[in-house]
Protein backbone atom coordinates (compact mmCIF):
# COMPACT_ATOMS: atom_id res chain seq x y z
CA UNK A 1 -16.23 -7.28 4.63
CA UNK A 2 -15.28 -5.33 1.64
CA UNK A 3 -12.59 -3.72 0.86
CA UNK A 4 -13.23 0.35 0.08
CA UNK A 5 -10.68 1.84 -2.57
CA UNK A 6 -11.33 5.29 -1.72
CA UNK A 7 -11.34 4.92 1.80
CA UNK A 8 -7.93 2.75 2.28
CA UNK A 9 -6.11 4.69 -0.30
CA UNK A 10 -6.64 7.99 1.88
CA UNK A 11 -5.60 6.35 4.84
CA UNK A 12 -2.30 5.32 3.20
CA UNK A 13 -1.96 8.68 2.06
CA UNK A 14 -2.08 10.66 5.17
CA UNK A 15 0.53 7.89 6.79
CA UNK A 16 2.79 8.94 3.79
CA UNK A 17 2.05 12.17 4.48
CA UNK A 18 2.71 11.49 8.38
CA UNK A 19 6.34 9.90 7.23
CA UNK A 20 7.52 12.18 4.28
CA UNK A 21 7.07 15.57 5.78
CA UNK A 22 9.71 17.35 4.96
CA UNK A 23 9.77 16.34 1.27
CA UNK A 24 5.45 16.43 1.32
CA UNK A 25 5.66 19.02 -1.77
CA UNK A 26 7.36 17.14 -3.82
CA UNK A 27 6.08 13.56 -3.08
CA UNK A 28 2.27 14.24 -2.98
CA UNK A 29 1.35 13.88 -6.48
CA UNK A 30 3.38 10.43 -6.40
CA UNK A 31 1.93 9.49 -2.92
CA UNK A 32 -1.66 10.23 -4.31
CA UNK A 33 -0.78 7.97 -7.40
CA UNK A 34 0.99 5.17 -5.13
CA UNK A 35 -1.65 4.87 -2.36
CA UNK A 36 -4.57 4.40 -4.93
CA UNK A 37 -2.44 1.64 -6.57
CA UNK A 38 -1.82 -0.20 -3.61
CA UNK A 39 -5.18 0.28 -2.73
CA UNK A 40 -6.32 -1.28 -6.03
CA UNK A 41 -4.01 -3.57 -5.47
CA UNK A 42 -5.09 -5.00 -2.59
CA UNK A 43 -9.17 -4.89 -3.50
CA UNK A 44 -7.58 -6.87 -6.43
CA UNK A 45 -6.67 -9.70 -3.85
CA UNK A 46 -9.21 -9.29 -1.72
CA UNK A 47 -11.85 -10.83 -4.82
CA UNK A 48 -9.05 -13.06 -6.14
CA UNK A 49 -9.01 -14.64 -2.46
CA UNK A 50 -12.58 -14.85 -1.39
CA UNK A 51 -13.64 -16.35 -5.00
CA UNK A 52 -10.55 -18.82 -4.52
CA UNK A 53 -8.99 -17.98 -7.63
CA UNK A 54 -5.29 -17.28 -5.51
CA UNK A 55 -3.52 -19.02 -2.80
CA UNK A 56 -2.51 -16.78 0.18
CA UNK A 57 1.41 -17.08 -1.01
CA UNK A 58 -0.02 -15.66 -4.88
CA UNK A 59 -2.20 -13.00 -2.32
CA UNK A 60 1.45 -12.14 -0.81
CA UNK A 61 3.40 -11.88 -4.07
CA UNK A 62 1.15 -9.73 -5.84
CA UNK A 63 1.28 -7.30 -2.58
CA UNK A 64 5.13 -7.59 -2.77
CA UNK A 65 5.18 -6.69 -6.65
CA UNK A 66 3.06 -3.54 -5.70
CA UNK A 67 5.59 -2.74 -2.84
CA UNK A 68 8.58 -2.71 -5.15
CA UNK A 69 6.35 -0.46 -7.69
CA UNK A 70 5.70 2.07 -5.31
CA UNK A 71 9.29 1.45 -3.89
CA UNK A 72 10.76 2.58 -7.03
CA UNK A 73 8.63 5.61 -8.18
CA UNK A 74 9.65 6.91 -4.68
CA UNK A 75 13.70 6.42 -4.54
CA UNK A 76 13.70 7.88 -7.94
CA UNK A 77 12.24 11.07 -6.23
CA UNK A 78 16.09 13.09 -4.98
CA UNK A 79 16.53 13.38 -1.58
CA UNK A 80 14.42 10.07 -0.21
CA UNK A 81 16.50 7.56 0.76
CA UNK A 82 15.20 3.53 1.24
CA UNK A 83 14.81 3.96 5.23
CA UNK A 84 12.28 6.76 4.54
CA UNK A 85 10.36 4.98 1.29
CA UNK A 86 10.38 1.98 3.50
CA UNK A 87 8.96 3.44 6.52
CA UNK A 88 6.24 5.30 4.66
CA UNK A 89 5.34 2.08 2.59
CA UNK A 90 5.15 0.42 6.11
CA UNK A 91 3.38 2.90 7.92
CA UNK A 92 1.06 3.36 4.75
CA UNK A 93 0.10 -0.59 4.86
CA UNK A 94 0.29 -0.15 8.59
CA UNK A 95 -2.55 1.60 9.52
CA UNK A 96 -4.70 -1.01 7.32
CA UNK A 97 -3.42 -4.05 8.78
CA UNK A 98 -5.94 -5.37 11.18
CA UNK A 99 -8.94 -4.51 8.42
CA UNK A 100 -7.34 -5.61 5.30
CA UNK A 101 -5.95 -9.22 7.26
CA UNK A 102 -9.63 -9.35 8.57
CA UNK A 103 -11.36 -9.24 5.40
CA UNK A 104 -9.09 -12.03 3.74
CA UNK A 105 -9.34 -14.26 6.60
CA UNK A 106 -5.39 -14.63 6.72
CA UNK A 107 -2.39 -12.35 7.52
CA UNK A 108 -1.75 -10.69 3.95
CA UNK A 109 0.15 -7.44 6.07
């Protein structure tokens, strides 16, 4: 199973969307941005894992570092506070959890 950039970015961007709401206006240009780099992110891992090139802790660490990323470019936006970046970031991963741990064969989310 391959991972589909287009396709899991858009996902993550409608559970950011489903999470920041009220601040949708000013986020979506960032959420846009955010969800295709995670998604990137995590095709990036997917071929680093199946060609064996990264353990699963290296798999979970470069996740983490794209976490923090989109972490940051959110709390710099005024008025989100970490509960809210956090949720969307988890709801965002959420709703990819069973297909992304699937195609790597190990729990990555």
């Amino acid at each position: 199973m391959s991972i589909d950039v287009a396709d899991i970015a858009a996902k993550m961007l409608e559970a950011f969307k489903g999470q920041l709401t009220k601040k949708w206006p000013e986020v979506k240009v960032y959420a846009e941005t955010e969800a295709r780099k995670l998604a990137e992110t995590l095709v990036m891992i997917e071929k680093l894992k199946l060609a064996g090139e990264i353990t699963d802790e290296q798999a979970k660490l470069q996740l983490q570092i794209q976490k923090n990323a989109c972490r940051t470019v959110f709390l710099a936006i005024e008025g989100l506070g970490i509960i809210a970046v956090e949720q969307a970031i988890n709801a965002a991963l959420g709703v990819l959890k069973d297909a992304i741990n699937t195609a790597l064969k190990f729990p990555l989310i």
